[in-house]
N, C-alpha and C. Protein backbone atom coordinates (compact mmCIF):
# COMPACT_ATOMS: atom_id res chain seq x y z
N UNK A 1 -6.74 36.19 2.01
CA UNK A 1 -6.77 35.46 0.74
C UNK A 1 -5.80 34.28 0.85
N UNK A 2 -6.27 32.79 0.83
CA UNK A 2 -5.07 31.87 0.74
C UNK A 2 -4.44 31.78 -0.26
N UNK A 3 -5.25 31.84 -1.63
CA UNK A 3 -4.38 32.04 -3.14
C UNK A 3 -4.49 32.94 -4.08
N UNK A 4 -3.86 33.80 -4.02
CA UNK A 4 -4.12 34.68 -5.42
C UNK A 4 -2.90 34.61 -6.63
N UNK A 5 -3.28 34.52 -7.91
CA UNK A 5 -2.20 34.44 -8.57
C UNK A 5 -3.10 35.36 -9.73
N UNK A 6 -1.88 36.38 -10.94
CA UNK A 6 -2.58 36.90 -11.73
C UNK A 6 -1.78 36.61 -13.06
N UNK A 7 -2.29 36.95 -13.73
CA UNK A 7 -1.57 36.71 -15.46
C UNK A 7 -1.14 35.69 -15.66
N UNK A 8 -1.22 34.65 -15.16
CA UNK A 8 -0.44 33.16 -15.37
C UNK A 8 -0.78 32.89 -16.62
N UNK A 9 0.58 32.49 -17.48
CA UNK A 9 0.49 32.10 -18.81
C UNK A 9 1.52 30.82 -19.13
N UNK A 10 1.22 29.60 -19.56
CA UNK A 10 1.78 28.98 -20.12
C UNK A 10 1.55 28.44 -21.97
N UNK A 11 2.90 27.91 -22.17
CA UNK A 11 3.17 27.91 -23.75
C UNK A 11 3.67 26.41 -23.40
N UNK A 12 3.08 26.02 -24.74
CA UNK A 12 3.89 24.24 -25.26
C UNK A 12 4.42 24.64 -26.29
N UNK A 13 6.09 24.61 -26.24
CA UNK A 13 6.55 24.49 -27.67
C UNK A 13 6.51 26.16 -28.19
N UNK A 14 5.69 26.37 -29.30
CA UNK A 14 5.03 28.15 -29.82
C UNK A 14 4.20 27.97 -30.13
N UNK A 15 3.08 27.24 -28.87
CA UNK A 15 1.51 27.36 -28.64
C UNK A 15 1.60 27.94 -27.57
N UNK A 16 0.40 29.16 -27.59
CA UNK A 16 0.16 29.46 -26.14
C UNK A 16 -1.08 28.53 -25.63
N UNK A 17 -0.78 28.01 -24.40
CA UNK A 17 -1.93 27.36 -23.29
C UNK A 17 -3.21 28.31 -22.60
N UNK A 18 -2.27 28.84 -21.79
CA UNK A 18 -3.21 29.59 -21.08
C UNK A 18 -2.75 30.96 -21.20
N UNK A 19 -3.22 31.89 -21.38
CA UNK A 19 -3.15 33.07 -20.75
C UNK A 19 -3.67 34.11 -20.07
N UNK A 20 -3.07 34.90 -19.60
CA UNK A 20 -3.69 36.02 -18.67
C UNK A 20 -4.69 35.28 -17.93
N UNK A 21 -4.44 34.16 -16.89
CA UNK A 21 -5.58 33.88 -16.67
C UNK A 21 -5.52 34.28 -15.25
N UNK A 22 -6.66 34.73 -14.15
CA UNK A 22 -6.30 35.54 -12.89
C UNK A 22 -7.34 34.21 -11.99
N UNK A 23 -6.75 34.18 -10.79
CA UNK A 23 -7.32 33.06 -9.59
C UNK A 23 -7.18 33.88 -8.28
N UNK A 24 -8.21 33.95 -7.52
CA UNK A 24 -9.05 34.11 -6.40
C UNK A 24 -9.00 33.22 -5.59
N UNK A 25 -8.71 32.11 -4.90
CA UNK A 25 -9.30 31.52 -3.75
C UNK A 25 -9.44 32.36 -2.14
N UNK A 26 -10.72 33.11 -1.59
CA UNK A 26 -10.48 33.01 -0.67
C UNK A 26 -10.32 32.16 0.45
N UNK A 27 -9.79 32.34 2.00
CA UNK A 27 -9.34 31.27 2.95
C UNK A 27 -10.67 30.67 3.55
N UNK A 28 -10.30 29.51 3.28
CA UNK A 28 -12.09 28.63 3.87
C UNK A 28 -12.52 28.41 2.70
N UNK A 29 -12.66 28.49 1.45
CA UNK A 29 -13.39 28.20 0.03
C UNK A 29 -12.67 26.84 -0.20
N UNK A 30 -14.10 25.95 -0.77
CA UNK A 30 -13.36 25.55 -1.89
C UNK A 30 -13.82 25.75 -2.95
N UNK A 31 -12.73 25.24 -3.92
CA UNK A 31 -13.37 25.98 -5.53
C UNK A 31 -12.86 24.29 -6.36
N UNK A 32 -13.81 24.25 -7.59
CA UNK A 32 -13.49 23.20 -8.26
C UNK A 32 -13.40 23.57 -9.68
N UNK A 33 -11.96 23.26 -10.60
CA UNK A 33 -11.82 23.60 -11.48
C UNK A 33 -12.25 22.58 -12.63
N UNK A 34 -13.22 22.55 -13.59
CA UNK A 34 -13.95 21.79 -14.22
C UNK A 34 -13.58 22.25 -15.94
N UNK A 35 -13.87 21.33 -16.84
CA UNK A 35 -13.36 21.55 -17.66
C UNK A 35 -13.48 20.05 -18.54
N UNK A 36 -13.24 19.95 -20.24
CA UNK A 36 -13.14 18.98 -20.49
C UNK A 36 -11.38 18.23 -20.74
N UNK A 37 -11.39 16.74 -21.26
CA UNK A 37 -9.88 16.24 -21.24
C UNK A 37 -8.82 17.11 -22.12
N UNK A 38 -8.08 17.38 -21.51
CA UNK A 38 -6.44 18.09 -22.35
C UNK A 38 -7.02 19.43 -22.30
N UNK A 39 -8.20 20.28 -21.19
CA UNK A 39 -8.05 21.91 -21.31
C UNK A 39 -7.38 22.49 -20.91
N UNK A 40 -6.30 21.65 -19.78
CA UNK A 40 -5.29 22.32 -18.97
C UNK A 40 -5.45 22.90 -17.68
N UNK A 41 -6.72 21.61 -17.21
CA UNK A 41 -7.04 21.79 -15.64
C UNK A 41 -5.51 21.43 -14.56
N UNK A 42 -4.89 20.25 -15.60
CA UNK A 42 -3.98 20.31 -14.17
C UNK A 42 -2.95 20.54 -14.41
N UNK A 43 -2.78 21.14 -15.23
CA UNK A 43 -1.35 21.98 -16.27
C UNK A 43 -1.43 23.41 -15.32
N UNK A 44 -2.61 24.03 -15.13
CA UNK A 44 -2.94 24.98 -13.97
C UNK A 44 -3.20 25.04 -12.92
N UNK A 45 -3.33 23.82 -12.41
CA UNK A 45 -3.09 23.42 -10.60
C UNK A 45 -1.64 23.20 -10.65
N UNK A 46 -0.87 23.12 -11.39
CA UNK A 46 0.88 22.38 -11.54
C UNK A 46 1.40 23.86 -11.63
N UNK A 47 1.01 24.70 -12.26
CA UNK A 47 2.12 25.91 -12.50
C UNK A 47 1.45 26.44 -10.70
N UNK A 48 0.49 26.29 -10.79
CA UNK A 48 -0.15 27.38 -9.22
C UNK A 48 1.00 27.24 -8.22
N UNK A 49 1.06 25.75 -8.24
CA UNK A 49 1.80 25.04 -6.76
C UNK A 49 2.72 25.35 -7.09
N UNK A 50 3.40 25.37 -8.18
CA UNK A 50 4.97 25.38 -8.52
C UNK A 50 5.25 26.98 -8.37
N UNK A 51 4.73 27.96 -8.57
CA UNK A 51 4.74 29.28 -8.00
C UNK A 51 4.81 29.43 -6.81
N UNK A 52 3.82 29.10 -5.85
CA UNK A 52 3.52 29.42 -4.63
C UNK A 52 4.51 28.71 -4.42
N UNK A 53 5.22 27.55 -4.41
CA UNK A 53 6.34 26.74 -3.69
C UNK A 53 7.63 27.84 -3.96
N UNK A 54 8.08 28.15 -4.99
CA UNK A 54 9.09 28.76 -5.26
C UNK A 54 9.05 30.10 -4.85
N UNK A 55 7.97 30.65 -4.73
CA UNK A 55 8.31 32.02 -3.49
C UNK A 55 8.05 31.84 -1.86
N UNK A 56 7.63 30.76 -1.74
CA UNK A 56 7.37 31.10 -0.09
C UNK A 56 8.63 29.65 -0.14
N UNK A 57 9.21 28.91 -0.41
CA UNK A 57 10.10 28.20 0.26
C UNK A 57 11.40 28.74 0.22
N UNK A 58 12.37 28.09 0.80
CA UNK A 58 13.69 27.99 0.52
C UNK A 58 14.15 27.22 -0.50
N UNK A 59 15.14 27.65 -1.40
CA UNK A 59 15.67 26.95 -2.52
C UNK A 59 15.72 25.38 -2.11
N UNK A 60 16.47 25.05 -1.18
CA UNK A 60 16.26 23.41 -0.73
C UNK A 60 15.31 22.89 -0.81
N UNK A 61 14.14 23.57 -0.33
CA UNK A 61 13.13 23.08 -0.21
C UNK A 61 12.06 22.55 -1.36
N UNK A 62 12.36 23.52 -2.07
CA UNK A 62 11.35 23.48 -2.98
C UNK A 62 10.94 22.36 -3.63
N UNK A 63 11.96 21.24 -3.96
CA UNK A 63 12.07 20.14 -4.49
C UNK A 63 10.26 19.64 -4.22
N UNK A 64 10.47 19.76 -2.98
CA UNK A 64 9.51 18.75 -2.23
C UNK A 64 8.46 19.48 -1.18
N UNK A 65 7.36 20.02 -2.26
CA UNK A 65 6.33 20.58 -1.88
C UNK A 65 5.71 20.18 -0.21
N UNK A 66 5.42 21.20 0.53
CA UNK A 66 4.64 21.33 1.93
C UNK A 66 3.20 20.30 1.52
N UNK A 67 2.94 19.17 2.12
CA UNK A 67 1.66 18.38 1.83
C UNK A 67 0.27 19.23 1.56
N UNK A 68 0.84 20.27 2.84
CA UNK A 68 -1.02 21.19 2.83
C UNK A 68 -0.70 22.07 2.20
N UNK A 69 -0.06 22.37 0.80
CA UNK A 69 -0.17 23.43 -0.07
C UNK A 69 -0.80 22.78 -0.95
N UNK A 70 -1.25 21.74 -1.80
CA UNK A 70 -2.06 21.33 -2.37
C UNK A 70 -2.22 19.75 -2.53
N UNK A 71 -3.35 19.36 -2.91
CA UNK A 71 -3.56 18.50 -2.66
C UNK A 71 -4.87 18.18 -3.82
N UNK A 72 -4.70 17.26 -4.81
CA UNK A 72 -5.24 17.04 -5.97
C UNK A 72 -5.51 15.40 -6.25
N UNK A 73 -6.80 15.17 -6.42
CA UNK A 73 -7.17 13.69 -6.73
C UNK A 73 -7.59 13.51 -8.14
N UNK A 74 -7.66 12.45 -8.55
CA UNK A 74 -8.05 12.56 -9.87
C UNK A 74 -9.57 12.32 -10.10
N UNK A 75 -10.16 11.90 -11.18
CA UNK A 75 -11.32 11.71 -11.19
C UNK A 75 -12.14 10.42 -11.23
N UNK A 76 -11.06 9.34 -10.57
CA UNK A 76 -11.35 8.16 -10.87
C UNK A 76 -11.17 7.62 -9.53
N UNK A 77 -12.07 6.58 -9.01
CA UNK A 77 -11.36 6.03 -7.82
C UNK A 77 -10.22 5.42 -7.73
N UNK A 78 -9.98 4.74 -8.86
CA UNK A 78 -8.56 3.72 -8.23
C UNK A 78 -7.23 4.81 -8.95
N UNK A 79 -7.50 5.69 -8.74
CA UNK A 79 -6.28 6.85 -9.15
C UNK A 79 -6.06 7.25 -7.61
N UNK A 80 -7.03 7.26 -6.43
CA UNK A 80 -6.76 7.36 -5.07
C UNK A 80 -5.71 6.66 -4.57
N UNK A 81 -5.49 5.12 -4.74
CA UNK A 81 -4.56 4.38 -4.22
C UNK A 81 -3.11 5.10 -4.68
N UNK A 82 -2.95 5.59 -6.21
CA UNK A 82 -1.56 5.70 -6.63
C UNK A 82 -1.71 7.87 -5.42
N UNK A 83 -2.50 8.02 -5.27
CA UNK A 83 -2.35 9.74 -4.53
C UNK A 83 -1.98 9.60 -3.17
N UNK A 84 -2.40 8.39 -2.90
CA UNK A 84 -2.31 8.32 -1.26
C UNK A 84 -0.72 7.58 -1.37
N UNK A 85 -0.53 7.05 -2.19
CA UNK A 85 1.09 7.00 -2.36
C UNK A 85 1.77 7.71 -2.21
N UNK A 86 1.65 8.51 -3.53
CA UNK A 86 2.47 9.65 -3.49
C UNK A 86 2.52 10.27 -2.44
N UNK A 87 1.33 10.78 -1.83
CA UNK A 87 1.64 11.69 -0.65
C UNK A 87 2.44 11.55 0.41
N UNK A 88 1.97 10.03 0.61
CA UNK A 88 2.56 9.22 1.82
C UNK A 88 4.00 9.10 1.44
N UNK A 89 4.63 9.16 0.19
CA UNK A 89 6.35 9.23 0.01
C UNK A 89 6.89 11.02 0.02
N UNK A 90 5.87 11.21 -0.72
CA UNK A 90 6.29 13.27 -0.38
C UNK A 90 6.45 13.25 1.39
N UNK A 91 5.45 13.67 2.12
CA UNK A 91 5.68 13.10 3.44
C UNK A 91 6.76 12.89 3.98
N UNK A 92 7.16 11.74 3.46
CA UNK A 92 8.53 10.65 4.44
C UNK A 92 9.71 11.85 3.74
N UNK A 93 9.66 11.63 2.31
CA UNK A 93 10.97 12.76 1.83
C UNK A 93 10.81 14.16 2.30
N UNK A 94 9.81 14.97 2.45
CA UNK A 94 9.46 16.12 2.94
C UNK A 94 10.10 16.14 4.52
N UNK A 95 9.30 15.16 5.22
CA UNK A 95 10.04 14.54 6.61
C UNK A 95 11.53 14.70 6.61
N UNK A 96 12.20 14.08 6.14
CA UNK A 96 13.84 13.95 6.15
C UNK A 96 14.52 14.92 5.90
N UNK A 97 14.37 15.68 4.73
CA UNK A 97 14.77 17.08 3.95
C UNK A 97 14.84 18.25 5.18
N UNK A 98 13.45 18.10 5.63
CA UNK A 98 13.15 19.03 7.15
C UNK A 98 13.99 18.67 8.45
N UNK A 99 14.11 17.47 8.62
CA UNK A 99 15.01 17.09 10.02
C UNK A 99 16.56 17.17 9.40
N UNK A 100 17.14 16.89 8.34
CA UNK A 100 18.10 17.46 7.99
C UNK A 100 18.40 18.51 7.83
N UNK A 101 18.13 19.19 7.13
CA UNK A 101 18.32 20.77 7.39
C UNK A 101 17.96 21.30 9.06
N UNK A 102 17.33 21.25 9.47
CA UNK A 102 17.52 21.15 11.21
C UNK A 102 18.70 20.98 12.27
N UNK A 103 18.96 19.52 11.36
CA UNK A 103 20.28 18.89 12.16
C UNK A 103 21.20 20.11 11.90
N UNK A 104 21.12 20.21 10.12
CA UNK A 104 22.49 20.97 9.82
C UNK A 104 22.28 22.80 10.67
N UNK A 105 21.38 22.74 10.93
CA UNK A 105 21.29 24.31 11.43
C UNK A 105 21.64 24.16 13.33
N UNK A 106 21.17 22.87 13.68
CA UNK A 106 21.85 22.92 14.68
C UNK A 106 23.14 22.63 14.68
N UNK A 107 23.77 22.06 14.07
CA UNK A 107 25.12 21.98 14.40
C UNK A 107 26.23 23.18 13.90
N UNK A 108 25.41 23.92 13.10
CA UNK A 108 26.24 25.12 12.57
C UNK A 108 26.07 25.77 13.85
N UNK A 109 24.80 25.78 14.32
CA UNK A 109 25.04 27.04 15.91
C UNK A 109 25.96 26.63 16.67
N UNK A 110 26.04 25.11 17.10
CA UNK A 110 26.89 24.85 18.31
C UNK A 110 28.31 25.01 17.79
N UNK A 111 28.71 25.41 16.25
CA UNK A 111 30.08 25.12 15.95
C UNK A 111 30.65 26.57 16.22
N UNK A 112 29.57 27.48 16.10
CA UNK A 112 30.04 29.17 16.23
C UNK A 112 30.35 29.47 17.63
């Protein structure tokens, strides 16, 4: 299974959004979440990633999501140019965060 998440519930304020809602992706699927404007399609791709980031990373890390943990376009073409941005700066900061913490783990070994 690449994603499973269950009971996910979010609240705005003392509205509830979503609740109890349960997700399946098996590995190799894709799945497309459809819906009309403000149902909280990407209010629920945002909590997914933000879960899965915060248990499988390291606290450092988390800031700055793994590229191939998700990856979301919008529904418009020229919303591509501002995604391929972003990614391309997650990336470079993702990049650095990783060779730093590296550095710092090598130099803690050679100091012991």
């Amino acid at each position: 299974m690449l994603l499973e998440r269950k009971e996910i519930q979010k609240t705005y304020g003392k509205q509830l959004l979503l609740k109890d809602i349960h997700l399946s992706i098996p590995k190799g699927q894709a799945v497309a979440i459809i819906g009309g404007n403000g149902t909280g399609k990407s209010t629920l791709l945002k909590m997914i990633a933000s879960i899965r980031l915060k248990k499988e990373m390291p606290e450092l890390l988390w800031v700055f999501p793994p590229i191939n943990s998700f990856l979301m376009f919008g529904q418009y073409e020229h919303h591509l140019l501002v995604h391929v941005l972003l990614l391309t700066a997650w990336a470079l900061a993702y990049s650095f965060v990783l060779m730093s913490w590296f550095l710092y783990l090598v130099r803690k070994r050679r100091n012991m």
